[in-house]
Protein backbone atom coordinates (compact mmCIF):
# COMPACT_ATOMS: atom_id res chain seq x y z
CA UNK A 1 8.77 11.46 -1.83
CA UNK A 2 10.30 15.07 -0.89
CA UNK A 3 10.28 16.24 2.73
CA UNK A 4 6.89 18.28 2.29
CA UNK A 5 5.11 15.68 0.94
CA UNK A 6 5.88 13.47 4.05
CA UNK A 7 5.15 15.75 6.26
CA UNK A 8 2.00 16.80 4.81
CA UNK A 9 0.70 12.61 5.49
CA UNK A 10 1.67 12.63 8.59
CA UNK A 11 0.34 15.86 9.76
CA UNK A 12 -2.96 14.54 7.70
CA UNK A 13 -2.55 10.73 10.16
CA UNK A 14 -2.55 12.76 13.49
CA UNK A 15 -5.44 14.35 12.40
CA UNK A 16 -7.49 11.27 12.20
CA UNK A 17 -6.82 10.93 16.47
CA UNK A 18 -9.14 13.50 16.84
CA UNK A 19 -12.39 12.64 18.14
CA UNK A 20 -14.64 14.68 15.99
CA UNK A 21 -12.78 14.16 12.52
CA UNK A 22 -12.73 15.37 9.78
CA UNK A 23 -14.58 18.25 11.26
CA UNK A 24 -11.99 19.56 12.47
CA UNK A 25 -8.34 21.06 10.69
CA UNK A 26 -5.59 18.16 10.74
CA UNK A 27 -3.32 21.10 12.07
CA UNK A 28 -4.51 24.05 13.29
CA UNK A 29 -1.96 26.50 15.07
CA UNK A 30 -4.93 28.60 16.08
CA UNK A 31 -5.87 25.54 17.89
CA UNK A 32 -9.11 24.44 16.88
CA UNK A 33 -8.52 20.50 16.45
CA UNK A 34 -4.84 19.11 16.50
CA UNK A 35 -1.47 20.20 17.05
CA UNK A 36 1.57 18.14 16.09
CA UNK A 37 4.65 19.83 18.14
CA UNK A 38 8.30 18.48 17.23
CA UNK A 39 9.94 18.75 20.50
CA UNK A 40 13.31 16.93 18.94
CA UNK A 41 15.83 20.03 18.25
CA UNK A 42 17.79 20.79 20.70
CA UNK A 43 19.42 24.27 21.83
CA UNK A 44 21.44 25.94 24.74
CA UNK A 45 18.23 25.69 27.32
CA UNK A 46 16.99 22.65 26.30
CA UNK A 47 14.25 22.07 29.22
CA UNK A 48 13.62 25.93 29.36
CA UNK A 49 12.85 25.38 25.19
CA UNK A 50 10.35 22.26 26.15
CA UNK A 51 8.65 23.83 28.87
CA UNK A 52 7.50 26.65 26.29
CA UNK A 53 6.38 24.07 23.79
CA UNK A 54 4.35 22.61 26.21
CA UNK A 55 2.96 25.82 27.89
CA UNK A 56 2.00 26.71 24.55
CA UNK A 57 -0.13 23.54 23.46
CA UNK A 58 -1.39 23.88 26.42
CA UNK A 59 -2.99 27.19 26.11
CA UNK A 60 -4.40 27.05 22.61
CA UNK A 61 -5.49 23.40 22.79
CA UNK A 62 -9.53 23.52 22.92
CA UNK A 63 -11.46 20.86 25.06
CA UNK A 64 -11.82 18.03 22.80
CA UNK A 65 -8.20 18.86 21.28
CA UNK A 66 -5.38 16.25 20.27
CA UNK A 67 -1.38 17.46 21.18
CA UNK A 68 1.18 15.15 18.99
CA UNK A 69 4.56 15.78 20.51
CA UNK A 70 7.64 14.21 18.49
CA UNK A 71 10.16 13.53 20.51
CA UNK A 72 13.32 11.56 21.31
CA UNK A 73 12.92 8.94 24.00
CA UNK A 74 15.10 10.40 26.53
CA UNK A 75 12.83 13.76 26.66
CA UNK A 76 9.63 11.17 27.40
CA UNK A 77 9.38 11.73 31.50
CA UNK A 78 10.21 15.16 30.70
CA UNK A 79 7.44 15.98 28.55
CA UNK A 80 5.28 13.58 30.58
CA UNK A 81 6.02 15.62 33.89
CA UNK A 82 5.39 19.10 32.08
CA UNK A 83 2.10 17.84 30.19
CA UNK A 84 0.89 17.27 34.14
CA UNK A 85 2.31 20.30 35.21
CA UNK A 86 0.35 22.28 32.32
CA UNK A 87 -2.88 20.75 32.90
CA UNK A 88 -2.85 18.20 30.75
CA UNK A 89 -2.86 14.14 30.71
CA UNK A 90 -0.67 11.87 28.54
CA UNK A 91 -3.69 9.88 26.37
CA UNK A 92 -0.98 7.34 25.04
CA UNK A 93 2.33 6.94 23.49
CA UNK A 94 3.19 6.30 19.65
CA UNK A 95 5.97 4.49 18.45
CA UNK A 96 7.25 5.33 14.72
CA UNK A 97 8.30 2.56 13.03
CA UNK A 98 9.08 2.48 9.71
CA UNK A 99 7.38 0.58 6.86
CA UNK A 100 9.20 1.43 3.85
CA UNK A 101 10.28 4.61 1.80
CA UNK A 102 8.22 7.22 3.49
CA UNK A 103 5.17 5.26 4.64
CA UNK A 104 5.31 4.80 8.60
CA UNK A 105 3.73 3.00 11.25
CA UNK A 106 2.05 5.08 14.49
CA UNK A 107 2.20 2.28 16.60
CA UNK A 108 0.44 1.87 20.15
CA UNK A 109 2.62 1.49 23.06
CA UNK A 110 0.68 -1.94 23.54
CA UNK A 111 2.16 -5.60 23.07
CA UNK A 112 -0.39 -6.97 20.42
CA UNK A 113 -0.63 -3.38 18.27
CA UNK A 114 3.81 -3.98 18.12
CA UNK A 115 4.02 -7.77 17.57
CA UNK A 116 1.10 -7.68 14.66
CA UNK A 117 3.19 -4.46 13.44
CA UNK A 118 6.48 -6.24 13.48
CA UNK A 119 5.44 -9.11 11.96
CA UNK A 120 3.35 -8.31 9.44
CA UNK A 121 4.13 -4.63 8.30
CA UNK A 122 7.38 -3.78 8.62
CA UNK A 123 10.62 -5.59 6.18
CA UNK A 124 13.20 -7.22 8.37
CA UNK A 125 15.65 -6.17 6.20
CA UNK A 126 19.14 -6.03 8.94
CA UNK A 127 20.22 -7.82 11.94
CA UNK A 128 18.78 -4.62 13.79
CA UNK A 129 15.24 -5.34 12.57
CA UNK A 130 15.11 -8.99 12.95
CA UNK A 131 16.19 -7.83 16.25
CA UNK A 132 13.57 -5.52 17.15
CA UNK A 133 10.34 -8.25 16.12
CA UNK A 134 12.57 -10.93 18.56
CA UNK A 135 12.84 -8.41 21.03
CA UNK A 136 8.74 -7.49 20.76
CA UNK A 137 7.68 -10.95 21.42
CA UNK A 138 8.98 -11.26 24.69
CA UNK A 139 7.78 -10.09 28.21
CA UNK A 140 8.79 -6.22 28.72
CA UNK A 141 10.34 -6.26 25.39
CA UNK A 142 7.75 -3.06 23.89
CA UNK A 143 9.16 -1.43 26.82
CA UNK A 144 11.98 -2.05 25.68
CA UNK A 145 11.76 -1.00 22.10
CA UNK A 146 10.09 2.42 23.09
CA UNK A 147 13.56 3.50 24.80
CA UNK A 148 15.47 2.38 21.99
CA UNK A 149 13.69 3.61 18.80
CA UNK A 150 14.75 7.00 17.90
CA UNK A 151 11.03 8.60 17.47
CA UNK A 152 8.06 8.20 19.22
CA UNK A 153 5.09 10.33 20.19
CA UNK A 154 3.19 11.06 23.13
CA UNK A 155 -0.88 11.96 22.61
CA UNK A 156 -1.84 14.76 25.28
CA UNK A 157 -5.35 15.93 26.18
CA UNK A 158 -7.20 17.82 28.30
CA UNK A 159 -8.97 15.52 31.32
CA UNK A 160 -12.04 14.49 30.42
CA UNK A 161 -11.86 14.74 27.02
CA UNK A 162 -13.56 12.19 24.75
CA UNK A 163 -11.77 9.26 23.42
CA UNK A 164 -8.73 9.05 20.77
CA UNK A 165 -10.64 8.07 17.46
CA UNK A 166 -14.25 8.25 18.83
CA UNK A 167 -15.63 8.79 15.39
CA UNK A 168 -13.66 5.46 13.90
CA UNK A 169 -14.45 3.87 17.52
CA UNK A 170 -18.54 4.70 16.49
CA UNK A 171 -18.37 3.00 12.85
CA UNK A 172 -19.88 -0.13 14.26
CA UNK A 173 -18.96 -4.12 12.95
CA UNK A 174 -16.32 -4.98 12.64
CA UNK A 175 -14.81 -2.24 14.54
CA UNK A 176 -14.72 -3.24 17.77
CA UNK A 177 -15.89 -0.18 20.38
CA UNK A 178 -12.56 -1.10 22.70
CA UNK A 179 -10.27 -1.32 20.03
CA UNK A 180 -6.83 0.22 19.76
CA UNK A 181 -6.22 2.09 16.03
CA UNK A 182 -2.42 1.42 14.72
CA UNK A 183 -2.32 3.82 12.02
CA UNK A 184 -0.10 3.16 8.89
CA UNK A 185 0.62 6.66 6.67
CA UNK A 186 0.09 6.65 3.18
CA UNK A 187 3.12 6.25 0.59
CA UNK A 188 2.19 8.21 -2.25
CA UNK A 189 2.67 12.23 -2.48
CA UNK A 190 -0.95 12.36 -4.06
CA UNK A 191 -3.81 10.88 -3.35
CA UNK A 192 -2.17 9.34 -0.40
CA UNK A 193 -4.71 6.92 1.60
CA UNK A 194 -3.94 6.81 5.29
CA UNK A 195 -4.74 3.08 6.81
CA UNK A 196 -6.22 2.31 10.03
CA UNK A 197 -6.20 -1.43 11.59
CA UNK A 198 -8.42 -1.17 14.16
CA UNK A 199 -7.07 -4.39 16.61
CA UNK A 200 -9.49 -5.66 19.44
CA UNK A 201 -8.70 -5.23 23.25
CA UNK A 202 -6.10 -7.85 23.91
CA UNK A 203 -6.38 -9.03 20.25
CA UNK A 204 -3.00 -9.48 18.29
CA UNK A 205 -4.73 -8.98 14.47
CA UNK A 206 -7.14 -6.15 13.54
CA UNK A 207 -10.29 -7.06 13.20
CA UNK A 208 -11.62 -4.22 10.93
CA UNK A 209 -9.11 -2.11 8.19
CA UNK A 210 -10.51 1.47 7.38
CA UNK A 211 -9.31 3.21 4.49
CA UNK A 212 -9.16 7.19 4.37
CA UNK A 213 -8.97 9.05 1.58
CA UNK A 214 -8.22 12.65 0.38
CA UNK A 215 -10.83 15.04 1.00
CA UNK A 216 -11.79 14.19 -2.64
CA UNK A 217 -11.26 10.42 -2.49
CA UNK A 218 -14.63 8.36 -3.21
CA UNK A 219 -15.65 4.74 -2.28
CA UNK A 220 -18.16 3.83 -4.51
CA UNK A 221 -16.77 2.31 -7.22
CA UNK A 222 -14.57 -0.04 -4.93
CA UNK A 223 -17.26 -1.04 -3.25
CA UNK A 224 -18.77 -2.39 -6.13
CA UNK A 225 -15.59 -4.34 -7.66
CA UNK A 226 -15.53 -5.76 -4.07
CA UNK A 227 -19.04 -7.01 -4.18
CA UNK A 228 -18.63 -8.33 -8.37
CA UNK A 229 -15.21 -9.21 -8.32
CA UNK A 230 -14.06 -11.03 -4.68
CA UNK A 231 -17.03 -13.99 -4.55
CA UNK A 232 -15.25 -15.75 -7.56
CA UNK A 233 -11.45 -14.52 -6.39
CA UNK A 234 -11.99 -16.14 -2.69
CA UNK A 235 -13.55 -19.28 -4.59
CA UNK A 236 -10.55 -19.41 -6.29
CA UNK A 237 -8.35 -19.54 -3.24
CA UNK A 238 -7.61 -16.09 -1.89
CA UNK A 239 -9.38 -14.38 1.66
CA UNK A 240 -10.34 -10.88 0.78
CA UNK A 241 -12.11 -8.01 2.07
CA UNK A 242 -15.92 -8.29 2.55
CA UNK A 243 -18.57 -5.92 4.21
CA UNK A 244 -17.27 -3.22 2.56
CA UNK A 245 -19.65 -0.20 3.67
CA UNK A 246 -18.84 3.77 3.16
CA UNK A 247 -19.40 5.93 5.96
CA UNK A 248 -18.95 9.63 5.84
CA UNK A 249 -18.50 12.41 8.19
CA UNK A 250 -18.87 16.10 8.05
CA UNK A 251 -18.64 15.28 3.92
CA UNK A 252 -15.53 12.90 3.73
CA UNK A 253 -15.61 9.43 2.63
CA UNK A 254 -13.87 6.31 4.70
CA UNK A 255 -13.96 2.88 3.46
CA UNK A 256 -14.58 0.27 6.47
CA UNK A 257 -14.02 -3.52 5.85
CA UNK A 258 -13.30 -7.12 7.12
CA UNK A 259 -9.38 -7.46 7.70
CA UNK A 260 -7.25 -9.84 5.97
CA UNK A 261 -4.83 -11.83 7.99
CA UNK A 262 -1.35 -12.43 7.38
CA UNK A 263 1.99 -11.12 6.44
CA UNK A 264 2.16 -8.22 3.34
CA UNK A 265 4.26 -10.58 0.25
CA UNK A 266 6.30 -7.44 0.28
CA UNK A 267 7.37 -7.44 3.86
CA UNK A 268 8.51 -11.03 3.24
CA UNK A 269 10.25 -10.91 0.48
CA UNK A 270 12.10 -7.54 1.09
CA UNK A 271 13.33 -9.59 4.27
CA UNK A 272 13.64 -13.07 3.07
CA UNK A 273 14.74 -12.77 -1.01
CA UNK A 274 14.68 -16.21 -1.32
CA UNK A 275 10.84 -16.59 -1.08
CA UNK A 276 10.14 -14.61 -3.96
CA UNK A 277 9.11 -18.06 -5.90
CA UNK A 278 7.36 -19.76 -3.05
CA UNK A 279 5.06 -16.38 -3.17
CA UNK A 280 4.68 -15.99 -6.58
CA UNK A 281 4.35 -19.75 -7.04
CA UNK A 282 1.30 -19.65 -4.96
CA UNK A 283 -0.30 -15.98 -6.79
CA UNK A 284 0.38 -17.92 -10.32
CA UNK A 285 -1.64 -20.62 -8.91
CA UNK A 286 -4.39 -18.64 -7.58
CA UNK A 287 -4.66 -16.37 -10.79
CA UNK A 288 -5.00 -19.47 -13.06
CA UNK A 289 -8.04 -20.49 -11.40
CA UNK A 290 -9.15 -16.94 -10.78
CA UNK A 291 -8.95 -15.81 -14.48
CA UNK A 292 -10.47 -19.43 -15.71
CA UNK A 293 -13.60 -19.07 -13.10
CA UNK A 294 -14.16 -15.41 -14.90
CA UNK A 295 -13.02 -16.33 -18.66
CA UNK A 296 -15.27 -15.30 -21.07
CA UNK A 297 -14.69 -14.66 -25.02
CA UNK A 298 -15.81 -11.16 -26.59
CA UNK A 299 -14.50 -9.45 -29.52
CA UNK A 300 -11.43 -6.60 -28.85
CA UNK A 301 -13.71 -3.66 -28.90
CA UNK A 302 -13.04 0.13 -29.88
CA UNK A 303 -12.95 0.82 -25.78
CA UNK A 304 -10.74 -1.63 -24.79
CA UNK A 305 -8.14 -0.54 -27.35
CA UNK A 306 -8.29 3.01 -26.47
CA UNK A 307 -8.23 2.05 -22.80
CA UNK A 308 -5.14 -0.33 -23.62
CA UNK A 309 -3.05 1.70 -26.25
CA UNK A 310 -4.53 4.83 -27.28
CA UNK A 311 -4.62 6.71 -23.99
CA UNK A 312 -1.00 5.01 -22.74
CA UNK A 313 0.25 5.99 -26.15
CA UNK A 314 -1.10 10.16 -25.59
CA UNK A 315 0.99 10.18 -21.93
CA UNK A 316 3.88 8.00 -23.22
CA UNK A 317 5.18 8.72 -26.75
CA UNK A 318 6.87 12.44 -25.87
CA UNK A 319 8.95 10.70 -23.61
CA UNK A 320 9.69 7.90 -25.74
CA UNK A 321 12.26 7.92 -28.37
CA UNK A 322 11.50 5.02 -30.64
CA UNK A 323 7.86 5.40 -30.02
CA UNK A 324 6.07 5.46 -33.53
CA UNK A 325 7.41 2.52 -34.52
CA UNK A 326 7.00 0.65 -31.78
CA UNK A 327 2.97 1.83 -31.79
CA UNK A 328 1.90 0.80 -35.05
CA UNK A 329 3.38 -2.59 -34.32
CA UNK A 330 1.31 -2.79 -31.71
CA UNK A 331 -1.72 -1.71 -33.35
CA UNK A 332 -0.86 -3.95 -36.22
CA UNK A 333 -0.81 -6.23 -33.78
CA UNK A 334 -4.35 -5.54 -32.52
CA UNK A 335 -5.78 -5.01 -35.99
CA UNK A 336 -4.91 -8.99 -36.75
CA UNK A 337 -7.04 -9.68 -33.28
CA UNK A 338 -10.03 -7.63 -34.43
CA UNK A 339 -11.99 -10.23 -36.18
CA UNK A 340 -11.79 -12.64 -33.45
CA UNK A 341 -12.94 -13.63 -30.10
CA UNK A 342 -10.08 -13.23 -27.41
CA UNK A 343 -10.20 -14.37 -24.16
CA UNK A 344 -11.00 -11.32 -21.78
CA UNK A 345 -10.84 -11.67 -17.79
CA UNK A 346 -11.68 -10.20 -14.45
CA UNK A 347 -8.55 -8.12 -13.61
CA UNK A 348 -7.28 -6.46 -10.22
CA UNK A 349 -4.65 -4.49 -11.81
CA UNK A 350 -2.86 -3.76 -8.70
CA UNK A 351 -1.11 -6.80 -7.73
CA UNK A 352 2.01 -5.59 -6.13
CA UNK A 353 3.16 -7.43 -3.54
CA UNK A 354 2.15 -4.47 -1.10
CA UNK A 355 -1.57 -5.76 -1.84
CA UNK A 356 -0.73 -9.63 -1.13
CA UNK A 357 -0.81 -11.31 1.75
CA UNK A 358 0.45 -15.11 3.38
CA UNK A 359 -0.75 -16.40 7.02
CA UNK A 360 0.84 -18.66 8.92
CA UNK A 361 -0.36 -21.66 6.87
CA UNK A 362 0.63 -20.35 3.95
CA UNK A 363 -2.92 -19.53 2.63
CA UNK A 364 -3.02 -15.97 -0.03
CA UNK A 365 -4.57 -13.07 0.79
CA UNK A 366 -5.48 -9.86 -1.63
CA UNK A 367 -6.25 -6.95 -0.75
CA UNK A 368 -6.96 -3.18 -2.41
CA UNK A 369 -9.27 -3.62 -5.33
CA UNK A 370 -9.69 0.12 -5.72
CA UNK A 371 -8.32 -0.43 -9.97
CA UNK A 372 -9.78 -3.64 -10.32
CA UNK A 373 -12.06 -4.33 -13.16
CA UNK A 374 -14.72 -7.16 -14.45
CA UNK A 375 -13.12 -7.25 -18.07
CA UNK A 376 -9.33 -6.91 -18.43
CA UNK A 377 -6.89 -8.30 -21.11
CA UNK A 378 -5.52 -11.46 -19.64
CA UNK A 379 -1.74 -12.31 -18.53
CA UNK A 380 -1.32 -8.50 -17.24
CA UNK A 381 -2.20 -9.29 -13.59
CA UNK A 382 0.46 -12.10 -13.61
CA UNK A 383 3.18 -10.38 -15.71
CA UNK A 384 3.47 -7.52 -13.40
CA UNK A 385 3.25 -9.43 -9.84
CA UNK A 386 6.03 -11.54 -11.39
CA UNK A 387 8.44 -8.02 -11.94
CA UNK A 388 7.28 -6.31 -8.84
CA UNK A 389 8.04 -9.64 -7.01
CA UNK A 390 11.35 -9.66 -8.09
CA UNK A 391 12.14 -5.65 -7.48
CA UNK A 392 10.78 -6.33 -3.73
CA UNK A 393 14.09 -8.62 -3.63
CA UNK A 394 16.13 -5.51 -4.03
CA UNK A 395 13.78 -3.77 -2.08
CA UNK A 396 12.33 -1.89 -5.54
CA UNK A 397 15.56 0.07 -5.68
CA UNK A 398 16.58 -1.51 -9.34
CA UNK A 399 13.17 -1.72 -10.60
CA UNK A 400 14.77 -1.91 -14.72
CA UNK A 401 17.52 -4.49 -13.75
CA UNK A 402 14.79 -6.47 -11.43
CA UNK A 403 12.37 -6.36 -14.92
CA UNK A 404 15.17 -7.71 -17.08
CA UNK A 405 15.92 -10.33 -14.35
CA UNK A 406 12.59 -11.51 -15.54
CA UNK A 407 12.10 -10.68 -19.11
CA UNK A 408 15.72 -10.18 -20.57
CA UNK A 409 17.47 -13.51 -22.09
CA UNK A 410 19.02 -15.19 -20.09
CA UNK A 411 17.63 -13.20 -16.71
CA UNK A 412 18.05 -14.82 -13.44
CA UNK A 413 14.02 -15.57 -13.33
CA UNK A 414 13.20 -15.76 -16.95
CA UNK A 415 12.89 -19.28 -16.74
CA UNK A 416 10.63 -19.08 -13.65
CA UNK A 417 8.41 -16.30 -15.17
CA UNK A 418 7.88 -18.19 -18.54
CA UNK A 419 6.93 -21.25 -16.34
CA UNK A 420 4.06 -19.27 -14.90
CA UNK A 421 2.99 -17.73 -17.60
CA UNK A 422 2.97 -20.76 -19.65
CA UNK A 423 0.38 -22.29 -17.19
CA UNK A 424 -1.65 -19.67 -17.22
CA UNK A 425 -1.69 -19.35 -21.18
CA UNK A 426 -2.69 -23.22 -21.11
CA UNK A 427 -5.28 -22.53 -18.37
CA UNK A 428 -6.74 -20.01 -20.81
CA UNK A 429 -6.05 -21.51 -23.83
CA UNK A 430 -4.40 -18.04 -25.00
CA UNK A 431 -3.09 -17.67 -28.42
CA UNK A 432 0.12 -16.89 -28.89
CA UNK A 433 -0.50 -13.72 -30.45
CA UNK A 434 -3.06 -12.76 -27.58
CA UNK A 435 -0.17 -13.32 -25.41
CA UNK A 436 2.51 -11.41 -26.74
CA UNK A 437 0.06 -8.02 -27.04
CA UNK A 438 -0.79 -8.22 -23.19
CA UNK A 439 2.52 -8.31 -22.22
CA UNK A 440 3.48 -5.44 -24.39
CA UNK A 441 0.47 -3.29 -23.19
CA UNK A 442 0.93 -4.08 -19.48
CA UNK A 443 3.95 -2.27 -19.06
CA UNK A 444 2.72 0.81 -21.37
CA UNK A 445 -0.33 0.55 -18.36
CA UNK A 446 1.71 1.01 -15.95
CA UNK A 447 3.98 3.95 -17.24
CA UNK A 448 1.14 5.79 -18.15
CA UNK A 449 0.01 5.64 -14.41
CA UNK A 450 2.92 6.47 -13.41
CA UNK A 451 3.03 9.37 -15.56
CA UNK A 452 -0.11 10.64 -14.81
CA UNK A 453 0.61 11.18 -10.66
CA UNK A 454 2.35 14.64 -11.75
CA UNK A 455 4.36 14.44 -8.58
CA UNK A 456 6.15 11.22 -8.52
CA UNK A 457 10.03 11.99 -8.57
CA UNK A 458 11.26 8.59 -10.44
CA UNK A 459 9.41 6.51 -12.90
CA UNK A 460 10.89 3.40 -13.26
CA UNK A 461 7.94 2.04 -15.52
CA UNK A 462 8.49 4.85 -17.87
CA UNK A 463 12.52 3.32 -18.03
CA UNK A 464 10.70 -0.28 -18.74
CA UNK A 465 9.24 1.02 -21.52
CA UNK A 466 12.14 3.18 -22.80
CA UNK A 467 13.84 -0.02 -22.88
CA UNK A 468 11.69 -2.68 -24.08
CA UNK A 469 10.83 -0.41 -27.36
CA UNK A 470 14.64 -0.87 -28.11
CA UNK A 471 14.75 -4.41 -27.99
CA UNK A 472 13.70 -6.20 -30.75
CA UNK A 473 13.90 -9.93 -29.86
CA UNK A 474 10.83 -8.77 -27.34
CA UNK A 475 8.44 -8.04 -29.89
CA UNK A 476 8.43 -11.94 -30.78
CA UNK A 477 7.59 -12.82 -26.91
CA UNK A 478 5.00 -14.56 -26.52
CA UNK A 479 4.30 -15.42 -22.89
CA UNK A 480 4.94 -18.83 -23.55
CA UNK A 481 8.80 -19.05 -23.93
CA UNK A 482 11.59 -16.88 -21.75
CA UNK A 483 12.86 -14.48 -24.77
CA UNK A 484 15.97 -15.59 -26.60
């Protein structure tokens, strides 16, 4: 994600403190909502240079206004002494953490909004950051933390000004009215969706997650797939979302719903490698009895193949060297399947392990059905948690090498990832043929969403495909067998 793009979620985050949002600008330098001030460079008159930043917010900030001030933690009393000196009150004080790439963590100055932050959000991926969630659990240890992490921010106000996040505060069950937001930016460059966990006065897990969207971001439809799709998913094993309700204000959509305890899989297994199978052990397990609960047999219709290959194929095949080949062995492929009824399933079609979750007792958790759908092809859910389980051991910086860990003969996992697949083609009954189509057509899925968000900067999917077209001995797999 380039510098712009990272600053542009942010800015969009801070503007979600405001009490009357979205009705306001996220950032305003006319002053007529919020003002995010980066107090960090440093000059010749250093305190002469703060004293102006501050005298300015202070001035243009209207009555119900929100000042962000990035700063360093040494300039904290500083800033803290010329906010009072200025008129105007320190509301609280933010730490940024850092999730992962450029997705970050505005985290209360509070011991339960840190712990559930350490331990469930952020990778422990060095000595440093195993050393930071130690230091959080203990007594003064936030403290702590806030002088040693390199950013934070400090939320100014006018007196009497109305709460931080009044509007979120007023969304009613489960949102507590006392709670405390920890805000978690959004990832993407596009379509970003800034997270709120809104945690309970003295509680150490949110109660209630809201979801915000773009201004052109709508609700509906995952409101819906939560309502079809999550009865027979937590019957199956898994604790998702429920009470799913859309509010909107001043025209913008937020989704507000139940939150799902534990640990993200990805946090865990960018920190601990080694749990990769226990995790994906436990997912194979659930999907098998997910996918059986919502099997049903229908012939492979004119929508699902356009859905599946045709529209992939239109975003894919410029890029693609060996691609018309490689397509009308798939569709020959699909052509043999016409006649017959296949085995079609309820699919999320986003299980990364950023949308997985483990508690303490090891019990699953899924989350994010915004994609999911009530008739997908089978295997494709399990096919791509297994690769992007495997790239979160390298932290999805080898994404190709990760994929042929898994699918390449004689990769580290391929016997682990024909294991699970192999269960869930018995669980199915899946023909072999069936099989070896969705496995094909899950990565072409992926690639062509990946192609289609016009400002991603790497697409490892699209390498995936660039490579499996090449390699011949992956046409015969079937699911069933690691490649050889």
């Amino acid at each position: 994600m380039n510098s712009g793009a990272i600053v542009a979620s942010f800015v969009e985050a801070i503007g979600l403190f405001h009490p009357d949002w979205p009705a306001v600008e996220a950032l305003d330098a006319a002053g007529t909502g919020v003002s995010v001030v980066d107090t960090r460079p440093s000059g010749a008159d250093a305190a002469g240079r703060l004293d102006q930043l501050v005298h300015d917010l202070a001035h243009r900030l209207t009555p119900e206004g929100v000042g962000y001030l990035v700063t360093r933690p040494a300039d904290r009393p500083q800033l803290r002494q010329l906010a009072q000196r200025h008129g105007l009150i320190v509301a609280e004080e933010r730490l940024h953490v850092p999730i992962w790439h450029a997705s970050v963590a505005l985290v209360p100055l509070a011991a339960g909004s840190l712990r559930y932050a350490l331990a469930n959000l952020i990778p422990k991926t060095s000595r440093r950051a195993q050393w930071a969630a130690w230091v959080g659990r203990q007594p003064g240890g936030v403290r702590l933390l806030a002088r040693l992490l390199p950013v934070s921010g400090l939320v100014v106000r006018r007196p009497g000004a109305r709460p931080l996040f009044d509007w979120a505060l007023r969304l009613g069950p489960p949102v507590d009215a006392a709670s405390t937001m920890l805000v978690r930016t959004g990832w993407r460059p596009a379509g970003a969706v800034t997270i709120l966990y809104a945690l309970p006065a003295r509680g150490t897990r949110p109660s209630a997650v809201i979801k915000v969207g773009t201004a052109t971001s709508q609700f509906a439809g995952e409101v819906e797939r939560l309502a079809a799709l999550t009865p027979p998913a937590r019957h199956s094993g898994a604790t998702t979302p429920d009470a799913a309700t859309i509010k909107v204000r001043a025209g913008r959509q937020v989704l507000l719903q139940t939150a799902v305890a534990g640990q993200l899989a990805a946090t865990l297994v960018i920190s601990k490698p080694a749990r990769v199978v226990t995790v994906l052990d436990r997912l194979s397990a659930w999907l098998e009895q997910w996918n059986t609960a919502t099997l049903r047999r229908q012939a492979l219709t004119p929508d699902l193949l356009s859905a599946a290959l045709a529209r992939p194929a239109a975003r894919l095949a410029p890029y693609v060297a060996e691609w018309p080949p490689y397509e009308a062995w798939l569709r020959e492929r699909w052509k043999a399947l016409q006649d017959r009824l296949v085995p079609v399933v309820a699919a999320h079609n986003d299980l990364t392990m950023w949308n997985v979750l483990l508690d303490e007792q090891g019990r699953l958790g899924v989350v994010d059905w915004e994609s999911s759908a009530p008739t997908g092809l089978p295997l494709q859910d399990l096919v791509y948690a297994i690769a992007d389980g495997v790239a979160a051991t390298h932290g999805y910086q080898q994404r190709l090498a990760d994929f042929q860990a898994c699918y390449a003969p004689g990769g580290a996992y391929a016997a682990h990832a024909a294991r699970w697949q192999r269960g869930l083609c018995q669980a199915l009954t899946l023909p072999a043929d069936l099989a070896q189509l969705c496995w094909h057509l899950t990565w072409l899925h992926h690639a062509a969403n990946e192609q289609a968000r016009a400002a991603v900067e790497e697409r490892p999917f699209l390498q995936i495909v660039q490579w499996v077209v090449v390699q011949p001995q992956l046409r015969a797999h079937a699911g069933l067998e690691p490649p050889a």
